[in-house]
PDB file of N, CA and C in Angstrom:
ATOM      1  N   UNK A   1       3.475 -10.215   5.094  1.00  0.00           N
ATOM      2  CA  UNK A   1       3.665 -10.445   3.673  1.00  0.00           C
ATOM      3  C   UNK A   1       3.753  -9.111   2.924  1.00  0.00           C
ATOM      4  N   UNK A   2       2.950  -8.274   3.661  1.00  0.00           N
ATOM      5  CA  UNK A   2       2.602  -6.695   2.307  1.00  0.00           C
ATOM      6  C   UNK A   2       4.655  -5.915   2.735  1.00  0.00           C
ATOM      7  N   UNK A   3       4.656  -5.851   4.111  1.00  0.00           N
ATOM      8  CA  UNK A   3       6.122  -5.344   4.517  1.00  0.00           C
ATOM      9  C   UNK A   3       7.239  -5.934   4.126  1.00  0.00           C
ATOM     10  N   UNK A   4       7.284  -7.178   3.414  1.00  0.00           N
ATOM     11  CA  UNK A   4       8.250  -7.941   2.595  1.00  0.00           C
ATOM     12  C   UNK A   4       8.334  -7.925   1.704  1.00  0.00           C
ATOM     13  N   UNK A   5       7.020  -7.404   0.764  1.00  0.00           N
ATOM     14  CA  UNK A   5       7.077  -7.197  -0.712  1.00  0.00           C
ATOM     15  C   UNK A   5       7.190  -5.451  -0.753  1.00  0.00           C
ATOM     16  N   UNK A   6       6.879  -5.256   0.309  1.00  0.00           N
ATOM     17  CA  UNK A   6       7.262  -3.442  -0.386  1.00  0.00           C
ATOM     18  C   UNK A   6       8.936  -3.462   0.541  1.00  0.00           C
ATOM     19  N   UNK A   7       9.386  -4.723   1.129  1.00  0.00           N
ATOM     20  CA  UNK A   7      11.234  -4.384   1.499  1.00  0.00           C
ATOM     21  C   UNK A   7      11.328  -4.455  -0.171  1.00  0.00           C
ATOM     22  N   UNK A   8      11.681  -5.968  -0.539  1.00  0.00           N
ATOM     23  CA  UNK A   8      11.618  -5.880  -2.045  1.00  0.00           C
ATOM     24  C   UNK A   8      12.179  -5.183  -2.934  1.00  0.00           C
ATOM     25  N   UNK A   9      10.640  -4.420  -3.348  1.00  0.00           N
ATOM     26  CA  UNK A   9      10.420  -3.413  -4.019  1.00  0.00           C
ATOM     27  C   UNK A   9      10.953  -1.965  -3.882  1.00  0.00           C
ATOM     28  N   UNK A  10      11.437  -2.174  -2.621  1.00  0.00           N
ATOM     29  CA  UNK A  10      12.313  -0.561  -2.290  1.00  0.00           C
ATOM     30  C   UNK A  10      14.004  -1.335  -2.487  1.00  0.00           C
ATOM     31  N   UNK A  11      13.849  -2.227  -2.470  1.00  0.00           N
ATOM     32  CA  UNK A  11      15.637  -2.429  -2.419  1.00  0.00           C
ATOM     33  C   UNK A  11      16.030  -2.782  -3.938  1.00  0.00           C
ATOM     34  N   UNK A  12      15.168  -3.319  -4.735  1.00  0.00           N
ATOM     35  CA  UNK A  12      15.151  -3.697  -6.343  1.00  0.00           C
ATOM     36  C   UNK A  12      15.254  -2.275  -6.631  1.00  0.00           C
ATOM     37  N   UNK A  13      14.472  -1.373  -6.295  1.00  0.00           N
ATOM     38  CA  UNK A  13      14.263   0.193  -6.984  1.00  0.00           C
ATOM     39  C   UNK A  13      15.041   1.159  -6.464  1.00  0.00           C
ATOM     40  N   UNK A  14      15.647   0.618  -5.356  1.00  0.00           N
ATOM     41  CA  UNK A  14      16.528   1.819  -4.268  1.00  0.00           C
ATOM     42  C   UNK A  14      15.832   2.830  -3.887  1.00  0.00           C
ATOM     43  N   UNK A  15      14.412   2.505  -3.492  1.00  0.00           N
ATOM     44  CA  UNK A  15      13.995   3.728  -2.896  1.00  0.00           C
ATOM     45  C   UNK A  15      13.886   3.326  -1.705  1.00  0.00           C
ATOM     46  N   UNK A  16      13.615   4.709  -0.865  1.00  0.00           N
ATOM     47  CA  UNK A  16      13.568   4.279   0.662  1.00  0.00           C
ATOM     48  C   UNK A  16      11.762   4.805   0.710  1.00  0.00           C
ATOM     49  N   UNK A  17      11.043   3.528   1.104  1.00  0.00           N
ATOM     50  CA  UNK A  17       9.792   3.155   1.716  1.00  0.00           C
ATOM     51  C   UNK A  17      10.120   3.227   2.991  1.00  0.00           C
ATOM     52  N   UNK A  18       8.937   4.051   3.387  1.00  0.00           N
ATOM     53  CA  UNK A  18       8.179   4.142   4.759  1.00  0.00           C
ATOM     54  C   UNK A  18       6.453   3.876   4.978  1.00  0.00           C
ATOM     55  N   UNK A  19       5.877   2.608   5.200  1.00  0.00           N
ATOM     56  CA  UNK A  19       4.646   2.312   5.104  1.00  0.00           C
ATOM     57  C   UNK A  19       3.934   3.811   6.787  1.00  0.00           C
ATOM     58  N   UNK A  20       3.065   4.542   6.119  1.00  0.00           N
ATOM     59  CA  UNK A  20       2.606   5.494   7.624  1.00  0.00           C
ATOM     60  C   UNK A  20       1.127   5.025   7.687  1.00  0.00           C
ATOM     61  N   UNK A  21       0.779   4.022   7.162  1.00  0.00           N
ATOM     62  CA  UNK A  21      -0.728   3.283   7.367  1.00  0.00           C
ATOM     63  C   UNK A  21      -0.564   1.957   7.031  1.00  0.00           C
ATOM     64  N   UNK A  22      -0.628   1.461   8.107  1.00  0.00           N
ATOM     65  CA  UNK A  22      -0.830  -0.339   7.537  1.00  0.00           C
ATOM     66  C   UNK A  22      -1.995  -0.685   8.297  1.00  0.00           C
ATOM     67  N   UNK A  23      -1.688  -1.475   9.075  1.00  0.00           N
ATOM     68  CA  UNK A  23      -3.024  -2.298   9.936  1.00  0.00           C
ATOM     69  C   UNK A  23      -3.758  -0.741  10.734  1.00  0.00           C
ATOM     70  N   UNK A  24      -5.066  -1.003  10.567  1.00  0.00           N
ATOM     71  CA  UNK A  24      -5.713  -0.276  11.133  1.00  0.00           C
ATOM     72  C   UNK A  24      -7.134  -1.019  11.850  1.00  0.00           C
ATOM     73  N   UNK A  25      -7.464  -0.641  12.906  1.00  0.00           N
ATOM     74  CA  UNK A  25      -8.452  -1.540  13.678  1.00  0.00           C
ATOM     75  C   UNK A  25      -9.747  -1.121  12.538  1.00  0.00           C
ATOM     76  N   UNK A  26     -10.860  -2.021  12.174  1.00  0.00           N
ATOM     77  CA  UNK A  26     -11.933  -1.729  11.529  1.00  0.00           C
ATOM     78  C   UNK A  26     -12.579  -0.238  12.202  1.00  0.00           C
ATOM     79  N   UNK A  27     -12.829   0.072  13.512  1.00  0.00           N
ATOM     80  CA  UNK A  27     -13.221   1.315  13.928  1.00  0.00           C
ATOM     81  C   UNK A  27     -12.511   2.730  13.488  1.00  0.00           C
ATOM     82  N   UNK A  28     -11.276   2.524  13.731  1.00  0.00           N
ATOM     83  CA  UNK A  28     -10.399   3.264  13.025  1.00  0.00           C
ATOM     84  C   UNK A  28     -10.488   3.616  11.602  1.00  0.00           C
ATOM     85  N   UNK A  29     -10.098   2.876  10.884  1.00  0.00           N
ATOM     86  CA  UNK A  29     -10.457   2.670   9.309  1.00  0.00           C
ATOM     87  C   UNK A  29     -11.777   3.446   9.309  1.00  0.00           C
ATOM     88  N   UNK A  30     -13.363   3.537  10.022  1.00  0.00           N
ATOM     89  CA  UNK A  30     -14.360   3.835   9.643  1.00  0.00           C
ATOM     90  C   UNK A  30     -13.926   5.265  10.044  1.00  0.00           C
ATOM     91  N   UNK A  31     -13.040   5.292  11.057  1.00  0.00           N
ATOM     92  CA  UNK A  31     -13.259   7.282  11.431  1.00  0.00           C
ATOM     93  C   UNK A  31     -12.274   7.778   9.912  1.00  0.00           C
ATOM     94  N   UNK A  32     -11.335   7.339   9.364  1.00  0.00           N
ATOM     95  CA  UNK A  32     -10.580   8.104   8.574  1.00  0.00           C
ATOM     96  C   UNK A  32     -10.839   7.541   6.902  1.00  0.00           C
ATOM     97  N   UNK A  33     -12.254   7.137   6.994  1.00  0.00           N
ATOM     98  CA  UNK A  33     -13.132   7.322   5.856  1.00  0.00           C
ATOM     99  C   UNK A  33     -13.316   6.040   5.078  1.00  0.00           C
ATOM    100  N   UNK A  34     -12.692   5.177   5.781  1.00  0.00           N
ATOM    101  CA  UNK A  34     -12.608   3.671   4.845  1.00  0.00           C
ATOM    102  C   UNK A  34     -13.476   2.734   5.499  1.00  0.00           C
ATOM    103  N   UNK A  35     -13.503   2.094   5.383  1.00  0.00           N
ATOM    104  CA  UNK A  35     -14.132   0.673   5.785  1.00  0.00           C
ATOM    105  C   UNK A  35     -13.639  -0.312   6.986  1.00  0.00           C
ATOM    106  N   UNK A  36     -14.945  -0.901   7.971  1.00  0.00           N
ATOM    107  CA  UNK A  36     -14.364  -2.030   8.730  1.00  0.00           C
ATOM    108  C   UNK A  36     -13.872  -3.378   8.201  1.00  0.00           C
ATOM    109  N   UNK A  37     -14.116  -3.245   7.028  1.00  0.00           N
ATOM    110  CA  UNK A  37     -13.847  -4.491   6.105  1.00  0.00           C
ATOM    111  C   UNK A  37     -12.999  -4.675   5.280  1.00  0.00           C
ATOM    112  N   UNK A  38     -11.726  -3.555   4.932  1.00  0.00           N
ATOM    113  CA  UNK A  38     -11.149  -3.181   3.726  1.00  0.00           C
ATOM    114  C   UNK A  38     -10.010  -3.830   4.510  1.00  0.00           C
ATOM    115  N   UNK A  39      -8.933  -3.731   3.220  1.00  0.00           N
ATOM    116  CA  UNK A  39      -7.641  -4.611   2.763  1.00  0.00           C
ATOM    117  C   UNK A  39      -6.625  -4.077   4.032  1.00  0.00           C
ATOM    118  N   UNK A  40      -6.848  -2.681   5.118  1.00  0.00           N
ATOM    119  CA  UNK A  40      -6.059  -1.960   6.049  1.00  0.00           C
ATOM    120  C   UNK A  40      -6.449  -2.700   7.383  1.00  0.00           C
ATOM    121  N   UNK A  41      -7.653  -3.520   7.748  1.00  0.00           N
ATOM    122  CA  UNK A  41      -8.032  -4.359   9.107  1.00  0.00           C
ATOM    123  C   UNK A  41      -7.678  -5.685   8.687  1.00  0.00           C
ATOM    124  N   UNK A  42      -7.028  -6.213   7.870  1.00  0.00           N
ATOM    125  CA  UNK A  42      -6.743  -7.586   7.319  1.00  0.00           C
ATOM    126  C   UNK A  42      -4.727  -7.056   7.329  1.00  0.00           C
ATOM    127  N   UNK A  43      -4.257  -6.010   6.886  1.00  0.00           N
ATOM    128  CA  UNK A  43      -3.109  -5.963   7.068  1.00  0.00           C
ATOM    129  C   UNK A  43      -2.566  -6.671   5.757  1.00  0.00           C
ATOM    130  N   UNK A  44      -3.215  -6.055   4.712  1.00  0.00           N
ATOM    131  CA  UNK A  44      -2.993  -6.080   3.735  1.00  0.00           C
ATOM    132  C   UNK A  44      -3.208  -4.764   2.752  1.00  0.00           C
ATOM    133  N   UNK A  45      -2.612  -3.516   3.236  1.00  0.00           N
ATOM    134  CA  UNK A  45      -2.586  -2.257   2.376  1.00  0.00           C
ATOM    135  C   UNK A  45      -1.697  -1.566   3.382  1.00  0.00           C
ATOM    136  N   UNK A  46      -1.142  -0.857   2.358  1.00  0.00           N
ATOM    137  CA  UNK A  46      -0.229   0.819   3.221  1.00  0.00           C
ATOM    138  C   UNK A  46      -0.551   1.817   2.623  1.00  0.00           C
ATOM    139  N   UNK A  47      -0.293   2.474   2.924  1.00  0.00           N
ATOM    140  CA  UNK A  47       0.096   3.661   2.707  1.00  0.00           C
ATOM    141  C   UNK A  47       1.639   4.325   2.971  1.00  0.00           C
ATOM    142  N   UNK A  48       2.199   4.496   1.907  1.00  0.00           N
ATOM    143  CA  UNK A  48       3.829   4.112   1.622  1.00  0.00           C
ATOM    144  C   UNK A  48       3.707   5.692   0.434  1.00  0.00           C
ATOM    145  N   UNK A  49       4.414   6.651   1.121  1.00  0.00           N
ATOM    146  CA  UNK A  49       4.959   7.474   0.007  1.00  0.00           C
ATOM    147  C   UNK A  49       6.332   6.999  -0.592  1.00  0.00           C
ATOM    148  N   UNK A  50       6.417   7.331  -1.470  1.00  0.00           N
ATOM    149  CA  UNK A  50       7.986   6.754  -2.485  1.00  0.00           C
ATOM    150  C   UNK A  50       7.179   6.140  -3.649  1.00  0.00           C
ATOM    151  N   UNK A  51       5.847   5.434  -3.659  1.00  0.00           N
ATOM    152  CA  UNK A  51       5.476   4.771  -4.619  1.00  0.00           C
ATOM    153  C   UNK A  51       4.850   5.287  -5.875  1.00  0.00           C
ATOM    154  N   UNK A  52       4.823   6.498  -5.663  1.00  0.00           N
ATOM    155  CA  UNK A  52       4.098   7.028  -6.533  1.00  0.00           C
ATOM    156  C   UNK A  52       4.550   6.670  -8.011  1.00  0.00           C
ATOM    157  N   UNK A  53       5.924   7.179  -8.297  1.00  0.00           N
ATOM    158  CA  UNK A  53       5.719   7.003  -9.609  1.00  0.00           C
ATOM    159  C   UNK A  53       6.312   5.507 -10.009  1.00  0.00           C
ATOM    160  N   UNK A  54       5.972   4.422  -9.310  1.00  0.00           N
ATOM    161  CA  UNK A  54       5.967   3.126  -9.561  1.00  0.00           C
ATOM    162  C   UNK A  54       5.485   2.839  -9.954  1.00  0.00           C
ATOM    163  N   UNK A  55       5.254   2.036 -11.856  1.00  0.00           N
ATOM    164  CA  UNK A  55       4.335   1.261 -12.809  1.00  0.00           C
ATOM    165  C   UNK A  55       3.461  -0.032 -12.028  1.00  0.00           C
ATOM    166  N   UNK A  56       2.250   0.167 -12.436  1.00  0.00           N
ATOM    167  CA  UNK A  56       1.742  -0.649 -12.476  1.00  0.00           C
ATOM    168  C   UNK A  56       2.210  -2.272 -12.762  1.00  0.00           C
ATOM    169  N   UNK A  57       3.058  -2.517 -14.018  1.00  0.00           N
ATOM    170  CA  UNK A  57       3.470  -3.796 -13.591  1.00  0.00           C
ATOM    171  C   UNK A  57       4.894  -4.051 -13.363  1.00  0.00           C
ATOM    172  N   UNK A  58       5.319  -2.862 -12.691  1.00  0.00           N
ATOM    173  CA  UNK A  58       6.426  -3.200 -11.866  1.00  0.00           C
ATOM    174  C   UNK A  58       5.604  -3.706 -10.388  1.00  0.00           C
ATOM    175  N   UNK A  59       4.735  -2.782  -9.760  1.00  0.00           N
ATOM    176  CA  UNK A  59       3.955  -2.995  -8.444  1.00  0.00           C
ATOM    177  C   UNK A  59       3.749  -4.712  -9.128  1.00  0.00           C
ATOM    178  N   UNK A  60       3.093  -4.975 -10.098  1.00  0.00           N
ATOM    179  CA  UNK A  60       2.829  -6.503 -10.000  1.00  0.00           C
ATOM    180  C   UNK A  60       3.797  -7.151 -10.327  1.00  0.00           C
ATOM    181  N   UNK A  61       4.748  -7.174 -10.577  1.00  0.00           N
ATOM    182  CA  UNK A  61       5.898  -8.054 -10.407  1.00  0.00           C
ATOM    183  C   UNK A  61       6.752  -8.548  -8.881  1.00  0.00           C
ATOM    184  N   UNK A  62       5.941  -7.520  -8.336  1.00  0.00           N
ATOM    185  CA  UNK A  62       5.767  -7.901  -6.466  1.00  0.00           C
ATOM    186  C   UNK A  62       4.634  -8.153  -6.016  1.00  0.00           C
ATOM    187  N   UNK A  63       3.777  -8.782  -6.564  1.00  0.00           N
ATOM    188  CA  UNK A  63       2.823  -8.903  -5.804  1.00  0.00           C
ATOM    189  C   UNK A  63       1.916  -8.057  -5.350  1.00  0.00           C
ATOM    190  N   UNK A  64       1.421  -6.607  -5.906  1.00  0.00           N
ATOM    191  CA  UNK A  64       1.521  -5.633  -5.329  1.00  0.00           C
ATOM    192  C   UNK A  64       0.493  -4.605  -6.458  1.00  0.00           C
ATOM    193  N   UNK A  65      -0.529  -4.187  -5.729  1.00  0.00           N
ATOM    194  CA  UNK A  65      -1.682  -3.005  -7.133  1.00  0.00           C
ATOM    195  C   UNK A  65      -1.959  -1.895  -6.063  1.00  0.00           C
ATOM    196  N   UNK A  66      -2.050  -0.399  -6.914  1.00  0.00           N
ATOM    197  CA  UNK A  66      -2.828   0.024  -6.695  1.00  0.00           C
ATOM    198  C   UNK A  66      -3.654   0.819  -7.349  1.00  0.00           C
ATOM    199  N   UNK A  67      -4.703   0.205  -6.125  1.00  0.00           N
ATOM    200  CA  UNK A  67      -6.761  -0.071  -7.130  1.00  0.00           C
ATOM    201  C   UNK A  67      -7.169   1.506  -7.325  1.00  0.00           C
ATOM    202  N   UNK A  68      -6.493   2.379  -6.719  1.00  0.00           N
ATOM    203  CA  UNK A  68      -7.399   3.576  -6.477  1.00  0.00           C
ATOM    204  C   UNK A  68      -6.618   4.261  -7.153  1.00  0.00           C
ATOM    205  N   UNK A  69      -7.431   5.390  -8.655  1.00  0.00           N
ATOM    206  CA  UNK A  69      -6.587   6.542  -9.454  1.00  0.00           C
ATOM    207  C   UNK A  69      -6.441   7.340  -8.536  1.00  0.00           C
ATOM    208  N   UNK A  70      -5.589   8.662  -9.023  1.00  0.00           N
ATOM    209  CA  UNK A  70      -5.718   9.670  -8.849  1.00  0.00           C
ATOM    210  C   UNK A  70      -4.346   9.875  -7.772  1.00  0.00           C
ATOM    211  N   UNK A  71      -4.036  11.451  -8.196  1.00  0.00           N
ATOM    212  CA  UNK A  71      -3.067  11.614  -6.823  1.00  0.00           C
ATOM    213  C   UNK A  71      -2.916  11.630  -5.347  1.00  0.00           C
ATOM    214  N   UNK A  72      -4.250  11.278  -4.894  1.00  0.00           N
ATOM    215  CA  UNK A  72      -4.473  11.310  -3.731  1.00  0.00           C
ATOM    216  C   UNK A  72      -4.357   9.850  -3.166  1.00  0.00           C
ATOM    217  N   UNK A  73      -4.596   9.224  -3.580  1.00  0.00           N
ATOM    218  CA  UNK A  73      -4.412   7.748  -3.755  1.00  0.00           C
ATOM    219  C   UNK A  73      -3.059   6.891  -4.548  1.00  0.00           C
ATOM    220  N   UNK A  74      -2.358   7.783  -4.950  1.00  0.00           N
ATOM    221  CA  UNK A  74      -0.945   7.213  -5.622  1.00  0.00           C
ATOM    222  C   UNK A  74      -0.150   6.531  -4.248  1.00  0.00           C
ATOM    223  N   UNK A  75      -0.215   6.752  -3.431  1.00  0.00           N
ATOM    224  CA  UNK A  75       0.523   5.794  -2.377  1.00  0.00           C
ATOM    225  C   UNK A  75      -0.114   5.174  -1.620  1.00  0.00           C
ATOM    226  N   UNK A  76      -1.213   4.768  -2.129  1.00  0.00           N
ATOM    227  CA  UNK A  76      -2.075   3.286  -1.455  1.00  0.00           C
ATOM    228  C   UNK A  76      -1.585   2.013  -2.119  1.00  0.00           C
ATOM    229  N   UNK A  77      -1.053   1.020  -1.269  1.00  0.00           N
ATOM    230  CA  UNK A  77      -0.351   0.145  -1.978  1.00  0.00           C
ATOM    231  C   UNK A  77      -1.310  -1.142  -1.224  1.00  0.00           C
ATOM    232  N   UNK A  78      -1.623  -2.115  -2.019  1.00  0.00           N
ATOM    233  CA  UNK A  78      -2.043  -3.364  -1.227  1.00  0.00           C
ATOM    234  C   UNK A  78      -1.421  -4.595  -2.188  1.00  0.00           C
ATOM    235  N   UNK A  79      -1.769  -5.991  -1.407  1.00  0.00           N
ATOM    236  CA  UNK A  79      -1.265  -7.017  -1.988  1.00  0.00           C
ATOM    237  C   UNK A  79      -2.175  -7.247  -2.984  1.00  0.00           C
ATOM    238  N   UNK A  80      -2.132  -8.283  -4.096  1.00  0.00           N
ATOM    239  CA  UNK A  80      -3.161  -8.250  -5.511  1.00  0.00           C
ATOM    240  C   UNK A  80      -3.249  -9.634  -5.097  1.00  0.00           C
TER     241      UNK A  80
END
């Protein structure tokens, strides 16, 4: 579902998305600082550069937030 709404969203916007974090095993996720429980072991978040300067409710007009400020976090994308 998250790889169909960010096709979408790259073909509505013409950008070219590349998700370089999606599913990650809960162990995994804990070594690279996140959680066994978060929205990346459910396969519901990426990490997708291109998104950055994508509005907020453009991202929700796909289905689509992201929860975390800041530039380091501008291309964390999950489903809402």
């Amino acid at each position: 579902q998250l790889a169909a709404r960010l096709d979408a969203l790259g073909k509505a916007l013409h950008l070219h998305l590349i998700g370089i974090s999606g599913y990650r095993s809960p162990q995994h996720s804990v070594e690279v600082g996140g959680f066994a429980d978060d929205p990346h072991t459910r396969g519901e978040a990426s990490d997708t550069p291109g998104v950055e300067g994508v509005s907020e409710s453009t991202l929700a007009q796909f289905g689509l937030t992201r929860p975390f400020a800041g530039p380091a976090e501008a291309d964390h994308i999950q489903l809402s």
